[in-house]
N, C-alpha and C. Protein backbone atom coordinates (compact mmCIF):
# COMPACT_ATOMS: atom_id res chain seq x y z
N UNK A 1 17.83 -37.28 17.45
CA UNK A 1 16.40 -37.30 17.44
C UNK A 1 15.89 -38.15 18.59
N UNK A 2 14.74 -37.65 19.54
CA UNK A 2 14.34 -38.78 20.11
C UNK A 2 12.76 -39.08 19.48
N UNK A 3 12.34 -40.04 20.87
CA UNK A 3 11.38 -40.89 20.44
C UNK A 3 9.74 -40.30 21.09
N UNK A 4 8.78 -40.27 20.98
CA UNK A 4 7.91 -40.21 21.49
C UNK A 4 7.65 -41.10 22.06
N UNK A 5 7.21 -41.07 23.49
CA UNK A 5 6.85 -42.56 24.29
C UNK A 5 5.86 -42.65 24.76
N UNK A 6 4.78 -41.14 24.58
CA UNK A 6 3.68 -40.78 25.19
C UNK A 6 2.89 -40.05 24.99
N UNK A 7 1.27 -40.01 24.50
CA UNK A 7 1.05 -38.85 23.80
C UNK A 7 -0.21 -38.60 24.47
N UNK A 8 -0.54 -37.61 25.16
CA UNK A 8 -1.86 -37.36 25.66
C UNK A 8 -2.65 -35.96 25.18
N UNK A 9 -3.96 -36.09 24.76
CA UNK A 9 -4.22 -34.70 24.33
C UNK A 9 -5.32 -34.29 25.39
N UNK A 10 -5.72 -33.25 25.57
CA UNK A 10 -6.16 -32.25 26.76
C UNK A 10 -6.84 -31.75 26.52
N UNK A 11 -8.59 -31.42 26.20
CA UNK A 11 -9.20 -30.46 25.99
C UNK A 11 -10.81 -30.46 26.64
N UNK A 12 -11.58 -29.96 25.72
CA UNK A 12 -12.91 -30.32 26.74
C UNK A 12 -13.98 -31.15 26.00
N UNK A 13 -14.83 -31.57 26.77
CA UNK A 13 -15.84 -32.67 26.05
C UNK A 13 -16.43 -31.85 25.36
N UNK A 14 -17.25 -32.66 24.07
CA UNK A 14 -17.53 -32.47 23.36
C UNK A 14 -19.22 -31.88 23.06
N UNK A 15 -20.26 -31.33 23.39
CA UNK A 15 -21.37 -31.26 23.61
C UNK A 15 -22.60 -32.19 23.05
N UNK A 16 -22.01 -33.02 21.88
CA UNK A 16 -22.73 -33.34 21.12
C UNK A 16 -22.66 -35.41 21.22
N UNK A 17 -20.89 -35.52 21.59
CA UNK A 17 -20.69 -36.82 21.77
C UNK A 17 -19.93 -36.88 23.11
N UNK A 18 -19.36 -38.34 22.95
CA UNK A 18 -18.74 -38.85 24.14
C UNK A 18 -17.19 -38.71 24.19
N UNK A 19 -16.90 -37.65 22.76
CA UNK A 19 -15.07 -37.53 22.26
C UNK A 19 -14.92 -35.98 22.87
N UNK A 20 -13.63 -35.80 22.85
CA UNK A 20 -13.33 -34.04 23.42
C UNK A 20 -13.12 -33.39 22.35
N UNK A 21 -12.66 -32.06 22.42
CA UNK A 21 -11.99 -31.03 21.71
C UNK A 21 -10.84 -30.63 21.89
N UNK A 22 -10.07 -31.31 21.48
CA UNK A 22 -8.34 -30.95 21.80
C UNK A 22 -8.16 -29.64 21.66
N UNK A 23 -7.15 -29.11 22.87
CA UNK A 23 -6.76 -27.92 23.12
C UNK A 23 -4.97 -27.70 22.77
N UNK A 24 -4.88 -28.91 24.00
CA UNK A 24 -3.33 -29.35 24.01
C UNK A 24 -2.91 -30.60 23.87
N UNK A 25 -1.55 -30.84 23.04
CA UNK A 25 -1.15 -32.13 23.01
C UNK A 25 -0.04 -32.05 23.86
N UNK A 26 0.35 -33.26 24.99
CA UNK A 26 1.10 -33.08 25.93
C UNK A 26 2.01 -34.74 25.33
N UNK A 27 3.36 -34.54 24.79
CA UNK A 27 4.39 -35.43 24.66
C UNK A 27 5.29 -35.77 25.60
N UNK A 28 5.74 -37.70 26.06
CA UNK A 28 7.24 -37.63 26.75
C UNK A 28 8.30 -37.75 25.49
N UNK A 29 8.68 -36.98 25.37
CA UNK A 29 10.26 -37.13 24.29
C UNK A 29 11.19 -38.01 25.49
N UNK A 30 12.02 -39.12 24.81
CA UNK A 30 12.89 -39.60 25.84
C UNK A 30 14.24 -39.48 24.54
N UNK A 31 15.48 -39.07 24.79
CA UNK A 31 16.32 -38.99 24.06
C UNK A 31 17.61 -39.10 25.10
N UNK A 32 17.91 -38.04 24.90
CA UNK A 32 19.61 -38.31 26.37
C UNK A 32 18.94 -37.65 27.90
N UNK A 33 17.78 -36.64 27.51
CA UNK A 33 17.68 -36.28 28.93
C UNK A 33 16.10 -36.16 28.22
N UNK A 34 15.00 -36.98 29.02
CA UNK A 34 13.61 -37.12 28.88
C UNK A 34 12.79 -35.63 29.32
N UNK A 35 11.84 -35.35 28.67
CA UNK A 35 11.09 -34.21 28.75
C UNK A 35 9.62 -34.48 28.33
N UNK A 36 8.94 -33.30 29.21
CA UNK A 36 7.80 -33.54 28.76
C UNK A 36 7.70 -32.22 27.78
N UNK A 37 6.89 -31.96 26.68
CA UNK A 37 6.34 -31.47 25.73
C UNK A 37 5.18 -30.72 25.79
N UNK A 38 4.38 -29.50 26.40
CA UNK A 38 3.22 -29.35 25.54
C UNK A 38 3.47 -28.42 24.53
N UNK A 39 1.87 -28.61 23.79
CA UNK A 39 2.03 -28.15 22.61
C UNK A 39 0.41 -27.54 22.51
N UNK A 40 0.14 -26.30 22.10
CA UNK A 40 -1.27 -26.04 22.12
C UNK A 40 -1.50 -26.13 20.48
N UNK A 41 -2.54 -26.85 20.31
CA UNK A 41 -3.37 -26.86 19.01
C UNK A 41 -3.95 -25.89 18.74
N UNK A 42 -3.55 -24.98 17.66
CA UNK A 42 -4.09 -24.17 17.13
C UNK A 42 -5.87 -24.49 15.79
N UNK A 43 -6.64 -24.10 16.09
CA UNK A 43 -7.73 -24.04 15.40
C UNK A 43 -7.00 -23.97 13.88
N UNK A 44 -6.33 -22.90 13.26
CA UNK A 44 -6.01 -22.96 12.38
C UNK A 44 -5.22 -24.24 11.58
N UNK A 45 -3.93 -24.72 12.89
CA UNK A 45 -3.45 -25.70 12.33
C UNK A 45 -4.11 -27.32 12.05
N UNK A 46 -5.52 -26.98 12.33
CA UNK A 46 -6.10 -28.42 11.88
C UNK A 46 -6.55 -28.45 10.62
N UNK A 47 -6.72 -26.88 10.08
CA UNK A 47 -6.84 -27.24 8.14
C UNK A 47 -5.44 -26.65 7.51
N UNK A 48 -4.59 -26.05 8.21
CA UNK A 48 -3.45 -25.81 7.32
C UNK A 48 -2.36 -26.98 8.01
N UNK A 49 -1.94 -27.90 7.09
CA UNK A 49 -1.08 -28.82 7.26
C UNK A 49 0.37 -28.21 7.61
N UNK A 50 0.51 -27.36 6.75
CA UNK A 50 2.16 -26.72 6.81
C UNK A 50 2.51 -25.99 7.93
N UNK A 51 1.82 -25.00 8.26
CA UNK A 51 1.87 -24.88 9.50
C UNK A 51 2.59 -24.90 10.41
N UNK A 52 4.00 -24.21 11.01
CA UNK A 52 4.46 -25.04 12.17
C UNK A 52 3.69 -23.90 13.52
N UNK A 53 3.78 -24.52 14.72
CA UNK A 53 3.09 -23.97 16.06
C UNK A 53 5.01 -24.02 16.72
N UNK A 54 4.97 -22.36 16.51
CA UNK A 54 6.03 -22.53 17.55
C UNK A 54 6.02 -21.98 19.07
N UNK A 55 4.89 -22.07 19.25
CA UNK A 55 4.82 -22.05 21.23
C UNK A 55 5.08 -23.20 21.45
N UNK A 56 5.54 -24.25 21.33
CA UNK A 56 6.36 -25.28 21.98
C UNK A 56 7.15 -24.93 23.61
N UNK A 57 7.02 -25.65 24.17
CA UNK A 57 7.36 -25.36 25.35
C UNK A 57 7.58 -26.54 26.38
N UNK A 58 8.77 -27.09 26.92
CA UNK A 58 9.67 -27.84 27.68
C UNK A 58 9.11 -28.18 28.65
N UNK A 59 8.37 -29.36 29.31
CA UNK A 59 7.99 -28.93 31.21
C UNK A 59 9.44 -29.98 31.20
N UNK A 60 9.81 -29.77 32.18
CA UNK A 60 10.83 -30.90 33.12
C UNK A 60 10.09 -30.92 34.60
């Protein structure tokens, strides 16, 4: 297992306040060989907990 060392999320401001609208969450996993992570937030997966998002996808 590794660790998360970094978590940035990506989306657009918000119209109403000064917070955004997450699109993407972008992770560094550091384990034996470090990677970066994104991950797109699905609309759905913010009321279904169970949920898994498997477009996961590796940058190096």
């Amino acid at each position: 297992m590794g660790t998360v060392t970094c978590s940035v999320l990506v989306g657009i401001s918000h119209q109403n306040y000064s917070g955004i609208i997450p699109e993407y969450i972008l992770n560094l996993w550091e384990n034996d060989r470090p990677a970066w992570v994104l991950r797109k937030i699905s609309q759905e997966s913010r009321f279904e907990d169970h949920k898994m998002n498997t477009e996961d996808s590796a940058i190096v």
